[in-house]
N, C-alpha and C. Protein backbone atom coordinates (compact mmCIF):
# COMPACT_ATOMS: atom_id res chain seq x y z
N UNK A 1 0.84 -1.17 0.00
CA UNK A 1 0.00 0.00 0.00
C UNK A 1 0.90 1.25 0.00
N UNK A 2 0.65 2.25 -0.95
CA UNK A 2 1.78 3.15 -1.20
C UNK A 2 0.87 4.35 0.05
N UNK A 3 1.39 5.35 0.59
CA UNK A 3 0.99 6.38 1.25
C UNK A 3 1.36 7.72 0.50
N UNK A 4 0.05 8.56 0.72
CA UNK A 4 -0.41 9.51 0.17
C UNK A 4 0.66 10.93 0.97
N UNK A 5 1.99 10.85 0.08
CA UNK A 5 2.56 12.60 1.10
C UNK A 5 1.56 13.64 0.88
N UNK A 6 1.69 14.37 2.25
CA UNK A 6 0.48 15.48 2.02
C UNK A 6 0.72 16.48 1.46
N UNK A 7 2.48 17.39 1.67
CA UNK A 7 2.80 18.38 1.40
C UNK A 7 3.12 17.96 -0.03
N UNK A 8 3.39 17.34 -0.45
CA UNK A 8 3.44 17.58 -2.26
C UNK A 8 2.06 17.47 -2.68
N UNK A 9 0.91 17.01 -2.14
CA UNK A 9 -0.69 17.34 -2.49
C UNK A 9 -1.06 18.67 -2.59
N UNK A 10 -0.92 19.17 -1.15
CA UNK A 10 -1.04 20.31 -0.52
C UNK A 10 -0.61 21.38 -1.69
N UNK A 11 0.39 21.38 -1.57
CA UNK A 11 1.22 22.02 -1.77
C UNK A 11 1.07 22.29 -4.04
N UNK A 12 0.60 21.01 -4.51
CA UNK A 12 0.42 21.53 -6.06
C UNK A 12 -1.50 21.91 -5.74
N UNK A 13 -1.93 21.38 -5.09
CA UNK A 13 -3.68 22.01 -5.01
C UNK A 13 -3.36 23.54 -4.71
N UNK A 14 -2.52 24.14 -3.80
CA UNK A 14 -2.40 25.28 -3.42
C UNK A 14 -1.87 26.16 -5.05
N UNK A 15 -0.94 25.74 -5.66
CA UNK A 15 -0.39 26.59 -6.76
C UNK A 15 -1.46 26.39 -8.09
N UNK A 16 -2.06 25.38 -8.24
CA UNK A 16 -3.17 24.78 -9.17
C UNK A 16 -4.25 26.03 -8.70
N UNK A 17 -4.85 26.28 -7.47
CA UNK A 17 -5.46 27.34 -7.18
C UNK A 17 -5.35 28.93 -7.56
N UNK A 18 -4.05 29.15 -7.31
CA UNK A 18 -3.12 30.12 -7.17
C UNK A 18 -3.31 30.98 -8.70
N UNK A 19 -3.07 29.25 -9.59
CA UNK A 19 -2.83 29.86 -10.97
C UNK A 19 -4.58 30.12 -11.84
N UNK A 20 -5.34 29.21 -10.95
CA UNK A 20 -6.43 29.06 -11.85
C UNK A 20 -7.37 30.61 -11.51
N UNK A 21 -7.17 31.07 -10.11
CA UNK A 21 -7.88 32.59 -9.37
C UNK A 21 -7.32 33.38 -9.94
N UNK A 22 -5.91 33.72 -10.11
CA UNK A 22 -5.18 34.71 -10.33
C UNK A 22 -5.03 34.45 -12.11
N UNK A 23 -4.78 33.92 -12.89
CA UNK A 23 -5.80 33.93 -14.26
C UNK A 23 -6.55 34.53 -14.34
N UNK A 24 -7.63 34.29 -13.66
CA UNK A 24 -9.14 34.38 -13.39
C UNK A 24 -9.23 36.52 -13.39
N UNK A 25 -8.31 36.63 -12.34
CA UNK A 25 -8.51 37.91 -11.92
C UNK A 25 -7.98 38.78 -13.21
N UNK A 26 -6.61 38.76 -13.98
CA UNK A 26 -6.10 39.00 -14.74
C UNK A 26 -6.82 38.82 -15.73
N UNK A 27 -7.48 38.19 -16.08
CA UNK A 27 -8.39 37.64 -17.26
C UNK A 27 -9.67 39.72 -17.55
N UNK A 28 -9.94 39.32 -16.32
CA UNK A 28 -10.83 40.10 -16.05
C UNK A 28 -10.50 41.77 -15.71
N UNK A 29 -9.43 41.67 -15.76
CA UNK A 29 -9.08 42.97 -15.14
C UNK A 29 -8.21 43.43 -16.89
N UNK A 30 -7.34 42.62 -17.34
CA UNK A 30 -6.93 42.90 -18.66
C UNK A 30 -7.92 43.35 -20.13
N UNK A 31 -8.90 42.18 -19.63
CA UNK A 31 -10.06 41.65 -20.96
C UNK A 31 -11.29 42.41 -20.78
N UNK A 32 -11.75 42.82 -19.71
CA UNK A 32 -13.09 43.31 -19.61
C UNK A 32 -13.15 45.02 -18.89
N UNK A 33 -12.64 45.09 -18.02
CA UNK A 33 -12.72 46.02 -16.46
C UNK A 33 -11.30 46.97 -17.47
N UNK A 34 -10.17 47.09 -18.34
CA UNK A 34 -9.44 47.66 -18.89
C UNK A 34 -9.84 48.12 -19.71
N UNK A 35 -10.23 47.38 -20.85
CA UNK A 35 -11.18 47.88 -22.29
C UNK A 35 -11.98 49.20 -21.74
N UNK A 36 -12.75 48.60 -20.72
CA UNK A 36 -14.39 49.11 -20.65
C UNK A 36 -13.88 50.26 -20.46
N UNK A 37 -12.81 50.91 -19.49
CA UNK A 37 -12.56 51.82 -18.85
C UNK A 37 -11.98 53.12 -19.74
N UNK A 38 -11.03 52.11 -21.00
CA UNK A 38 -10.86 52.88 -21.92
C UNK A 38 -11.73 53.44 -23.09
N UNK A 39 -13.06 52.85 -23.12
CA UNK A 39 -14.03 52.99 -23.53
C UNK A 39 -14.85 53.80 -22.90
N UNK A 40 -15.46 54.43 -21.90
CA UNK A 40 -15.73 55.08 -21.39
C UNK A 40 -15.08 56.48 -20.81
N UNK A 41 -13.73 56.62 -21.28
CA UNK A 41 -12.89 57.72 -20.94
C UNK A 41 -13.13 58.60 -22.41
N UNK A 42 -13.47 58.58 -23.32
CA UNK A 42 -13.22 59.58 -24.29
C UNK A 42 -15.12 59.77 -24.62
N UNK A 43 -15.97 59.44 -23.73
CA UNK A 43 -17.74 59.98 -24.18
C UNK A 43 -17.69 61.24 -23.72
N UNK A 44 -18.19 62.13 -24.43
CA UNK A 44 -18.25 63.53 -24.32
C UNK A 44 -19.49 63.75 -23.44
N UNK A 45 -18.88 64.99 -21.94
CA UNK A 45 -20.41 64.73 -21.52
C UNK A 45 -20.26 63.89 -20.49
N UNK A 46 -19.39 63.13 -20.28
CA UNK A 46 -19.29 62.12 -19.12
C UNK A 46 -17.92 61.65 -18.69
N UNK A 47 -18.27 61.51 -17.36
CA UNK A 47 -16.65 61.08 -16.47
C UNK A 47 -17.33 59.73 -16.03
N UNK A 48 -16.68 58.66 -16.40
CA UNK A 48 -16.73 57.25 -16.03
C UNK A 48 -16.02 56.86 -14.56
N UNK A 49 -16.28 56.21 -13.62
CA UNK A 49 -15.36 55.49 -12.60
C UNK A 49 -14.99 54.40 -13.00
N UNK A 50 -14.04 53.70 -12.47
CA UNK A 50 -13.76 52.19 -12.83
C UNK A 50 -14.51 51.21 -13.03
N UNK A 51 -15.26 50.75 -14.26
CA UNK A 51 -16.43 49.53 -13.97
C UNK A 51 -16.14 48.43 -12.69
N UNK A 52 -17.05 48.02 -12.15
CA UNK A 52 -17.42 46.58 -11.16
C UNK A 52 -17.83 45.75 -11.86
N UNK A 53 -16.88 44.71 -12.07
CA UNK A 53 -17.40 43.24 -13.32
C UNK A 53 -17.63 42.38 -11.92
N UNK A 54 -18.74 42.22 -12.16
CA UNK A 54 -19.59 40.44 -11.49
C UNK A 54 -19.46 39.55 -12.63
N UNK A 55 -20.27 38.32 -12.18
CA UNK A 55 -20.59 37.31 -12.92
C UNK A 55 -21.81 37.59 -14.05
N UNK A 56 -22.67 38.18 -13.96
CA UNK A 56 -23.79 38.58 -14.87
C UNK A 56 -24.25 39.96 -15.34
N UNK A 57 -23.42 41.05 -14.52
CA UNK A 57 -23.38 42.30 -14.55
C UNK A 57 -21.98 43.32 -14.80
N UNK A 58 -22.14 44.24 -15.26
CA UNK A 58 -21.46 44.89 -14.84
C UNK A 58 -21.65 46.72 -14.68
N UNK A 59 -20.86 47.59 -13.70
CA UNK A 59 -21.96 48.39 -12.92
C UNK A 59 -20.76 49.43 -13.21
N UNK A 60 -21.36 50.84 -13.87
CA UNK A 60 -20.18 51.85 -13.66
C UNK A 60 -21.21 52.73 -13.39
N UNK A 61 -20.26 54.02 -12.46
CA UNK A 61 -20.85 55.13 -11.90
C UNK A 61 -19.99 56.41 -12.85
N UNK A 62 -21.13 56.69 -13.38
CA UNK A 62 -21.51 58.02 -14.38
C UNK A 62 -21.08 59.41 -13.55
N UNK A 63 -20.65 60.16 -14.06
CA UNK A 63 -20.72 61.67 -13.65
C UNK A 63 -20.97 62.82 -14.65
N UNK A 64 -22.28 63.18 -15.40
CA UNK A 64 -22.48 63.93 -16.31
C UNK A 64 -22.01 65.71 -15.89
N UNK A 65 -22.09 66.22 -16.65
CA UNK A 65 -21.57 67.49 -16.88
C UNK A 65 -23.00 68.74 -17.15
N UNK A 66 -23.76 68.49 -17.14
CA UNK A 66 -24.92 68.92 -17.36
C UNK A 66 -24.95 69.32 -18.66
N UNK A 67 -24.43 69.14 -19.83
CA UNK A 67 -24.63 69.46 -21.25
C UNK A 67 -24.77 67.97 -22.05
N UNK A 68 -24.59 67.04 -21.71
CA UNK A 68 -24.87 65.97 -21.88
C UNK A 68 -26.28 65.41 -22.23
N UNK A 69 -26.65 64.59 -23.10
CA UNK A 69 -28.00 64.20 -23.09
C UNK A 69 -27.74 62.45 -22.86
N UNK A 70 -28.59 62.29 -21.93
CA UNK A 70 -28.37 61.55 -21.00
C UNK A 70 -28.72 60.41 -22.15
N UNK A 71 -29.56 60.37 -22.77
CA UNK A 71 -29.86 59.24 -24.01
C UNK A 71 -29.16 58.70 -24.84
N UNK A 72 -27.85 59.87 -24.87
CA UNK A 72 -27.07 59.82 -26.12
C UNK A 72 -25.96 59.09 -25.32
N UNK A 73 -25.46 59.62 -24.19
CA UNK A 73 -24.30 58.75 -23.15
C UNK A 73 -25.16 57.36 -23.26
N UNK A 74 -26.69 57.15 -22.48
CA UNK A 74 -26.32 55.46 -22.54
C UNK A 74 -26.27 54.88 -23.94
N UNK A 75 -26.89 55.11 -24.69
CA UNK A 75 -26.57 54.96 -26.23
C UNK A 75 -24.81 54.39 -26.63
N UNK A 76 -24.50 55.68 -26.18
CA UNK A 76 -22.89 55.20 -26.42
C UNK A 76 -22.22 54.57 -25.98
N UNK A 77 -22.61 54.62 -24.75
CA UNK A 77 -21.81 53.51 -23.63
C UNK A 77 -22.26 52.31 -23.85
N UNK A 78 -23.87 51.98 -24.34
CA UNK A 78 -24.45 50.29 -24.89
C UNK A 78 -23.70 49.99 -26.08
N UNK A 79 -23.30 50.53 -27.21
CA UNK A 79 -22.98 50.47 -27.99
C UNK A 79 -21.51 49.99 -28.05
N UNK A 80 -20.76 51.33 -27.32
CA UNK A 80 -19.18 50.68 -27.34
C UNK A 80 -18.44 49.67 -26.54
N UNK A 81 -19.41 49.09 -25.45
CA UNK A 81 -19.31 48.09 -24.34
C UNK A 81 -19.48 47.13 -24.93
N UNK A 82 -20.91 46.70 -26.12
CA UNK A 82 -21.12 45.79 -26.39
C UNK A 82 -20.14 44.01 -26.64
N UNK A 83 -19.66 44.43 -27.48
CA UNK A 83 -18.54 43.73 -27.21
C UNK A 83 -17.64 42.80 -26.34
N UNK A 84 -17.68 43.69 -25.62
CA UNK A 84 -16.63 43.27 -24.04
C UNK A 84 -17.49 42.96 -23.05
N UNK A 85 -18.91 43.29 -22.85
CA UNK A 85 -19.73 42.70 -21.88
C UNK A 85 -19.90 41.68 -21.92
N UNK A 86 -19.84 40.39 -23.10
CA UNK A 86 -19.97 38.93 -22.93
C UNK A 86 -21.03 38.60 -22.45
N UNK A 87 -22.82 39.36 -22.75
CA UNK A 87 -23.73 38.42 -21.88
C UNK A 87 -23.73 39.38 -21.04
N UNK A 88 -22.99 40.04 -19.95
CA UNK A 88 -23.20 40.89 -19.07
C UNK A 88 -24.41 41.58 -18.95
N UNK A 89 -25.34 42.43 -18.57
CA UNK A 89 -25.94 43.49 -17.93
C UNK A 89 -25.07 44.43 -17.67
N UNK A 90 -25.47 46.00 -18.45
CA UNK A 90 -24.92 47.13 -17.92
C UNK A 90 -25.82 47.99 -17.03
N UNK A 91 -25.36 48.28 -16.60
CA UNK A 91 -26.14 49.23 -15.35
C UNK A 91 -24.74 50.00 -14.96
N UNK A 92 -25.99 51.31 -15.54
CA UNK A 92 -25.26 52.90 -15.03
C UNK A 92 -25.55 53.41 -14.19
N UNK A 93 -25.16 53.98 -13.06
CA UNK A 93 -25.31 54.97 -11.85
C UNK A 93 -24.99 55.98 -12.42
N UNK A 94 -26.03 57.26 -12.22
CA UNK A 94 -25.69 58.28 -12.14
C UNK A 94 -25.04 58.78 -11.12
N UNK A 95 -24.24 59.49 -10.95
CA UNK A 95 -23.67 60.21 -9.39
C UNK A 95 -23.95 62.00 -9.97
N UNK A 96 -25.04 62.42 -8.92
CA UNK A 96 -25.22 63.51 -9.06
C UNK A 96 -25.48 64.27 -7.70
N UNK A 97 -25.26 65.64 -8.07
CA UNK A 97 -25.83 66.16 -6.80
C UNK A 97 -27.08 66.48 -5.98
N UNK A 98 -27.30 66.39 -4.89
CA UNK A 98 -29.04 66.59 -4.70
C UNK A 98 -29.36 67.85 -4.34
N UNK A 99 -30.43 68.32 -4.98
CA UNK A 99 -30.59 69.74 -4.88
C UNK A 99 -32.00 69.84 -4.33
N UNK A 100 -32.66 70.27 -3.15
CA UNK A 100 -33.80 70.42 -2.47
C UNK A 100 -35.08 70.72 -3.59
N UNK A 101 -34.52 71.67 -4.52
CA UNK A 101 -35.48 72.50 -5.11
C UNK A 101 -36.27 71.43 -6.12
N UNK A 102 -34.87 70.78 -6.85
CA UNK A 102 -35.49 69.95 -7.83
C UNK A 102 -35.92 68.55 -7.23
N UNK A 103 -35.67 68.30 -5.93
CA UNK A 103 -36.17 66.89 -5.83
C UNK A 103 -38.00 67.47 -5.42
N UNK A 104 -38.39 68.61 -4.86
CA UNK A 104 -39.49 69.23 -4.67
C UNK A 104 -40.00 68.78 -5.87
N UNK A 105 -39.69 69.69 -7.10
CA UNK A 105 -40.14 69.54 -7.97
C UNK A 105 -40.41 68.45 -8.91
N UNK A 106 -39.76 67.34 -9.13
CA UNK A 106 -39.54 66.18 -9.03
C UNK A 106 -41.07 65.52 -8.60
N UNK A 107 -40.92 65.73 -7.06
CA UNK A 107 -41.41 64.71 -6.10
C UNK A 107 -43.19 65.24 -6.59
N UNK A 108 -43.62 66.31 -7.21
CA UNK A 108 -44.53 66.82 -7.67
C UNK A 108 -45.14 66.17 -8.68
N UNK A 109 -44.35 65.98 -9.90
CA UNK A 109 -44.64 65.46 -11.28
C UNK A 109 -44.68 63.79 -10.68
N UNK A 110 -44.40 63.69 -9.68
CA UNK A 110 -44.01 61.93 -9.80
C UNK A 110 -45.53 61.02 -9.98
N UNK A 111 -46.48 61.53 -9.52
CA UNK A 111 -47.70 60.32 -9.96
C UNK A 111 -48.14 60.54 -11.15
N UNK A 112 -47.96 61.56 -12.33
CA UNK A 112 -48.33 61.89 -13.23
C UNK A 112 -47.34 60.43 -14.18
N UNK A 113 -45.93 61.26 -13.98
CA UNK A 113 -45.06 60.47 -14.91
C UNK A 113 -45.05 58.45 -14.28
N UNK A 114 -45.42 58.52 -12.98
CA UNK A 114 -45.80 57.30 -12.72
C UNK A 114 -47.04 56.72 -13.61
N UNK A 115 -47.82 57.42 -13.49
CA UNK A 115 -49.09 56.78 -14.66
C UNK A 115 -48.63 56.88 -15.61
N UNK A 116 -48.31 57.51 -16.27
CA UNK A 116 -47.98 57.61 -17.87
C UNK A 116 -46.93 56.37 -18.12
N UNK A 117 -45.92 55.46 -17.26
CA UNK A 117 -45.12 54.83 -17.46
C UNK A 117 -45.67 53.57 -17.28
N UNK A 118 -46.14 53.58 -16.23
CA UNK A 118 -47.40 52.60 -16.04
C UNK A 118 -48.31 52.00 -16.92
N UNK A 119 -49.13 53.12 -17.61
CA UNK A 119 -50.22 52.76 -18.74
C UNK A 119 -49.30 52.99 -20.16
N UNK A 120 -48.00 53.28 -20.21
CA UNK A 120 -47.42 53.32 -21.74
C UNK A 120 -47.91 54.05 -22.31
N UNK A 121 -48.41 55.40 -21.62
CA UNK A 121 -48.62 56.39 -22.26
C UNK A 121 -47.56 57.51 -22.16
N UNK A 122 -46.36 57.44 -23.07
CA UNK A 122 -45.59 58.01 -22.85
C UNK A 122 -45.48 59.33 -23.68
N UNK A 123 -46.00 59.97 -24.43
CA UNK A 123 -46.12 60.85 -24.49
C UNK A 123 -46.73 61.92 -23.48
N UNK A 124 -47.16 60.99 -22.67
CA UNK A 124 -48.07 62.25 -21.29
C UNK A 124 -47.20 62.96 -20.66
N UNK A 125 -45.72 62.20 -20.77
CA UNK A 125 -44.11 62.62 -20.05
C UNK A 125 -44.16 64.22 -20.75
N UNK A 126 -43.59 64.51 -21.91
CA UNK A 126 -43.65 65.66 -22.20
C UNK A 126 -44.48 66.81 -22.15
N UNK A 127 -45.67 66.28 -21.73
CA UNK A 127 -46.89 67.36 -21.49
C UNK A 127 -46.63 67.60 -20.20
N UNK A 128 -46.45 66.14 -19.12
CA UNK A 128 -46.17 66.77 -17.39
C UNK A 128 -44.85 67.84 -17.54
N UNK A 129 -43.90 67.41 -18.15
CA UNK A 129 -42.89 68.52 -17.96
C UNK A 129 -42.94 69.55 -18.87
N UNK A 130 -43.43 69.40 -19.33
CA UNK A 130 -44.05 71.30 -20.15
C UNK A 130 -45.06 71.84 -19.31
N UNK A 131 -45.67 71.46 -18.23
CA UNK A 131 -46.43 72.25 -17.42
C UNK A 131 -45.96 72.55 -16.03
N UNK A 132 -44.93 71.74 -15.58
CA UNK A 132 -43.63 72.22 -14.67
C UNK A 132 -43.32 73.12 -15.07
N UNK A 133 -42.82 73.26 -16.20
CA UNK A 133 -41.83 74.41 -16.80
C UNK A 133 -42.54 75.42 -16.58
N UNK A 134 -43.88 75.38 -16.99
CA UNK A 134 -44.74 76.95 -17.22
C UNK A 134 -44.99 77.44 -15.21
N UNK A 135 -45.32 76.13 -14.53
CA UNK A 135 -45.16 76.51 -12.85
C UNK A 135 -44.03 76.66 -12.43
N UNK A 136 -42.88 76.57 -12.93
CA UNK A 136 -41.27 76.75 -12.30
C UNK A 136 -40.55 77.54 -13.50
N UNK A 137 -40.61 79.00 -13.34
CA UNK A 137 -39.51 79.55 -14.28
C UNK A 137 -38.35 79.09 -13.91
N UNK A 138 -37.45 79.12 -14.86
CA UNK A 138 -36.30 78.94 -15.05
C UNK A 138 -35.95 77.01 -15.01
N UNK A 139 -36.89 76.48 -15.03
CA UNK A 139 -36.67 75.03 -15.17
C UNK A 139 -36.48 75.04 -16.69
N UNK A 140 -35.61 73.87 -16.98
CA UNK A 140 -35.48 72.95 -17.97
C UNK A 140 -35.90 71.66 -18.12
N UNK A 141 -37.19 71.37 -18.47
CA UNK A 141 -36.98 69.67 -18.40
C UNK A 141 -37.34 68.88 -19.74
N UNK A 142 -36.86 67.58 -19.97
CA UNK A 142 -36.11 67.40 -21.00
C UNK A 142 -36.82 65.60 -21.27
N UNK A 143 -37.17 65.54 -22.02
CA UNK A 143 -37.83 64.09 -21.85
C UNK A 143 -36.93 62.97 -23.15
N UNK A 144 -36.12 61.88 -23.41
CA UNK A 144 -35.81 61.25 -24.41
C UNK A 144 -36.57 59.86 -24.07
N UNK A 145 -36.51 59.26 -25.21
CA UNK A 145 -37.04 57.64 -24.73
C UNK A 145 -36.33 56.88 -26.07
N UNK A 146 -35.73 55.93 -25.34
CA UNK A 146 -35.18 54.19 -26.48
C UNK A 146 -36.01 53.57 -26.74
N UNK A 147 -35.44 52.63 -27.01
CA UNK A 147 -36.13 51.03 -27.02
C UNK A 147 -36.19 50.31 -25.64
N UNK A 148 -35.48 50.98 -24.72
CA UNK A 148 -35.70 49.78 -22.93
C UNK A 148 -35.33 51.28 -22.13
N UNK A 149 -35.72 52.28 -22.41
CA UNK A 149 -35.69 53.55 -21.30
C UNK A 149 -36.16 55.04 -21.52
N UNK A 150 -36.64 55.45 -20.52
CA UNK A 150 -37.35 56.71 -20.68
C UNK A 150 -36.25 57.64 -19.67
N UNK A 151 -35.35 58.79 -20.51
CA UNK A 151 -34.91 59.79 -19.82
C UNK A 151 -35.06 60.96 -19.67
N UNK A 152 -35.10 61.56 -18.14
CA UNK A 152 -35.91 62.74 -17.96
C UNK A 152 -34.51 63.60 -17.54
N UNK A 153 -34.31 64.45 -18.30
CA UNK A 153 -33.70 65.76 -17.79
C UNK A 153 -34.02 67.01 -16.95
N UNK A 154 -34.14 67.31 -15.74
CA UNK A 154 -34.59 68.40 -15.29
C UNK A 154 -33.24 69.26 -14.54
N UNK A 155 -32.99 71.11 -14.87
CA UNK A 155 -32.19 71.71 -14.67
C UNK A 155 -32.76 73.08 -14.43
N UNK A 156 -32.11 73.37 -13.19
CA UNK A 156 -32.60 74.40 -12.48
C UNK A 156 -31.63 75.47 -12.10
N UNK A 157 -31.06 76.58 -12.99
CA UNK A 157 -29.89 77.08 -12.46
C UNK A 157 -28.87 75.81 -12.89
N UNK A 158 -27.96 76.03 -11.52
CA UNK A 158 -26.61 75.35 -11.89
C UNK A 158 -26.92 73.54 -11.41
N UNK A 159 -28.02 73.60 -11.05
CA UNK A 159 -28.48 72.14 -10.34
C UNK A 159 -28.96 71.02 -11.71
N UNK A 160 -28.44 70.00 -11.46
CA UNK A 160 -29.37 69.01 -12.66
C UNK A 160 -29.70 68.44 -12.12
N UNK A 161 -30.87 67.40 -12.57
CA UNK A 161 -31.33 66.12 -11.54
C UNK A 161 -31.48 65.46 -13.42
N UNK A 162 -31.07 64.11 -13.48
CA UNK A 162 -31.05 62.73 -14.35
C UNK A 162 -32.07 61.80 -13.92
N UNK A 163 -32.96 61.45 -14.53
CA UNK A 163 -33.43 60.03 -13.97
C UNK A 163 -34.01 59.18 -15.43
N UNK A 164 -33.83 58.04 -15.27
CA UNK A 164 -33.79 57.21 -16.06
C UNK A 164 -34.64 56.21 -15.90
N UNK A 165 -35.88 55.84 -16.26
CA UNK A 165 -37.40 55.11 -15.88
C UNK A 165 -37.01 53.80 -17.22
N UNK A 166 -37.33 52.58 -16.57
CA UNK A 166 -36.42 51.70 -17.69
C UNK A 166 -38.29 51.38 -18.08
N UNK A 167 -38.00 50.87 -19.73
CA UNK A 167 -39.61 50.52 -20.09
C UNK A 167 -39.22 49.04 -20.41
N UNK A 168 -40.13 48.37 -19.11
CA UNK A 168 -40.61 47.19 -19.79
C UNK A 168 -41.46 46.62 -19.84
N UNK A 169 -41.50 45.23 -20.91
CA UNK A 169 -42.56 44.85 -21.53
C UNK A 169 -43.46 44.27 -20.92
N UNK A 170 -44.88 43.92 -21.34
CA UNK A 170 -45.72 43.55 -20.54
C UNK A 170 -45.60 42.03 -20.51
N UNK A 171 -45.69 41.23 -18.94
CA UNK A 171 -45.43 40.40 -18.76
C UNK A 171 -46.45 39.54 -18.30
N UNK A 172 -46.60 38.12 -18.40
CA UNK A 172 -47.82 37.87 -19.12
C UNK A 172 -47.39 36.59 -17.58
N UNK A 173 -48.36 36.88 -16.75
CA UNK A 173 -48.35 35.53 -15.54
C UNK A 173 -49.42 34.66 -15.78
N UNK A 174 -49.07 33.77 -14.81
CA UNK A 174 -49.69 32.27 -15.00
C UNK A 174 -50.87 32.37 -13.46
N UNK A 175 -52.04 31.80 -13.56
CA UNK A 175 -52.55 32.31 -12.18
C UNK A 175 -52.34 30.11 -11.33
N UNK A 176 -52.31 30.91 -10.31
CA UNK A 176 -51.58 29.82 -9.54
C UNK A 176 -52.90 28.81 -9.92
N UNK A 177 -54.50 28.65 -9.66
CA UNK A 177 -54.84 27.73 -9.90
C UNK A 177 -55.58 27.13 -11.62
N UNK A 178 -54.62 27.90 -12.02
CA UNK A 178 -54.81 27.44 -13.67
C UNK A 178 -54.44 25.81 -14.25
C-alpha cells in the first residue's frame, strides 16, 4: 500500500489554485474592467469610474456634466461596451448632486409620470414637464425615450437632476390555480 505525502498534495492544489484565481482575476481585469474603462474615458459629456465586473453584470458610476443628453451617453456607452460585456448586464449609476429644489419639484410630477409609465402612455411625459416648466420659471426639463428607457432631464440654475425610468414589456403571468 503506497501512502499519500500530504505536502506535495497540498502544496500543487495550493499553486493549481493560485494559478487558476489569479488567471481568473487577470483575465478580467486585462479583458473586460481595462477595455471598458478605456471605452468610457473619451464619451463627451461624461466622467466614467472604474467599472465593477460580477458574474452577470457589470456596474459603472456616471458623472455627467450637465450638457450631456443623458440618451445619447447610454446609447454610447451600450454600444461601445457591447462587445466586451460577454452576456453581461450594464447598469449605469448616475452620481449627481441633490438639490432640495429639484427633488421638490420632481417629487410633484411623480404620480403623473408614474401613470404615464405605467399605462405606456408616454407621451403624457412631455406634457407633465411642459407644465412644470410653465409653474417653475427657469426650469429645464427634458424628456428622451429608447427602445428599454425613458430619460428625464430636469435643470434648475446650476443644479441638474437625471433620472432614467427603464420601459418594460408587458409580462404575461400564470394564475396559480390554472
Amino acid at each position: 500500500m503506497t501512502s499519500i505525502r500530504m505536502v506535495p498534495v497540498l502544496l500543487s492544489a495550493l499553486v493549481s489554485g493560485a494559478l487558476l484565481f489569479g488567471g481568473w482575476f487577470v483575465y478580467r481585469h486585462y479583458a473586460v474592467e481595462q477595455p471598458l474603462a478605456v471605452t468610457f474615458s473619451d464619451i463627451e459629456g461624461a466622467e466614467a469610474s472604474n467599472p465593477v465586473v460580477t458574474d452577470d453584470r457589470v456596474t459603472v458610476e456616471i458623472k455627467l456634466d450637465g450638457t450631456a443628453s443623458l440618451a445619447e451617453v447610454h446609447r454610447n456607452i451600450r454600444e461601445r461596451a457591447a462587445d466586451v460585456l460577454g452576456g453581461r448586464k450594464l447598469e449605469l449609476v448616475i452620481r449627481q448632486e441633490r438639490n432640495e429644489k429639484l427633488e421638490t419639484i420632481w417629487s410633484s410630477a411623480l404620480f403623473a409620470i408614474a401613470q404615464a409609465m405605467e399605462t405606456r402612455r408616454y407621451a403624457d411625459i412631455p406634457e407633465t414637464l411642459a407644465g412644470l416648466e410653465a409653474v417653475h420659471p427657469g426650469l429645464e426639463a427634458k424628456a428622451e425615450m429608447d427602445e428599454s428607457n425613458v430619460y428625464i432631464t430636469l435643470k434648475l440654475e446650476e443644479a441638474v437632476k437625471y433620472v432614467v425610468l427603464p420601459r418594460q414589456p408587458a409580462v404575461l403571468g400564470v394564475w396559480p390555480d390554472a
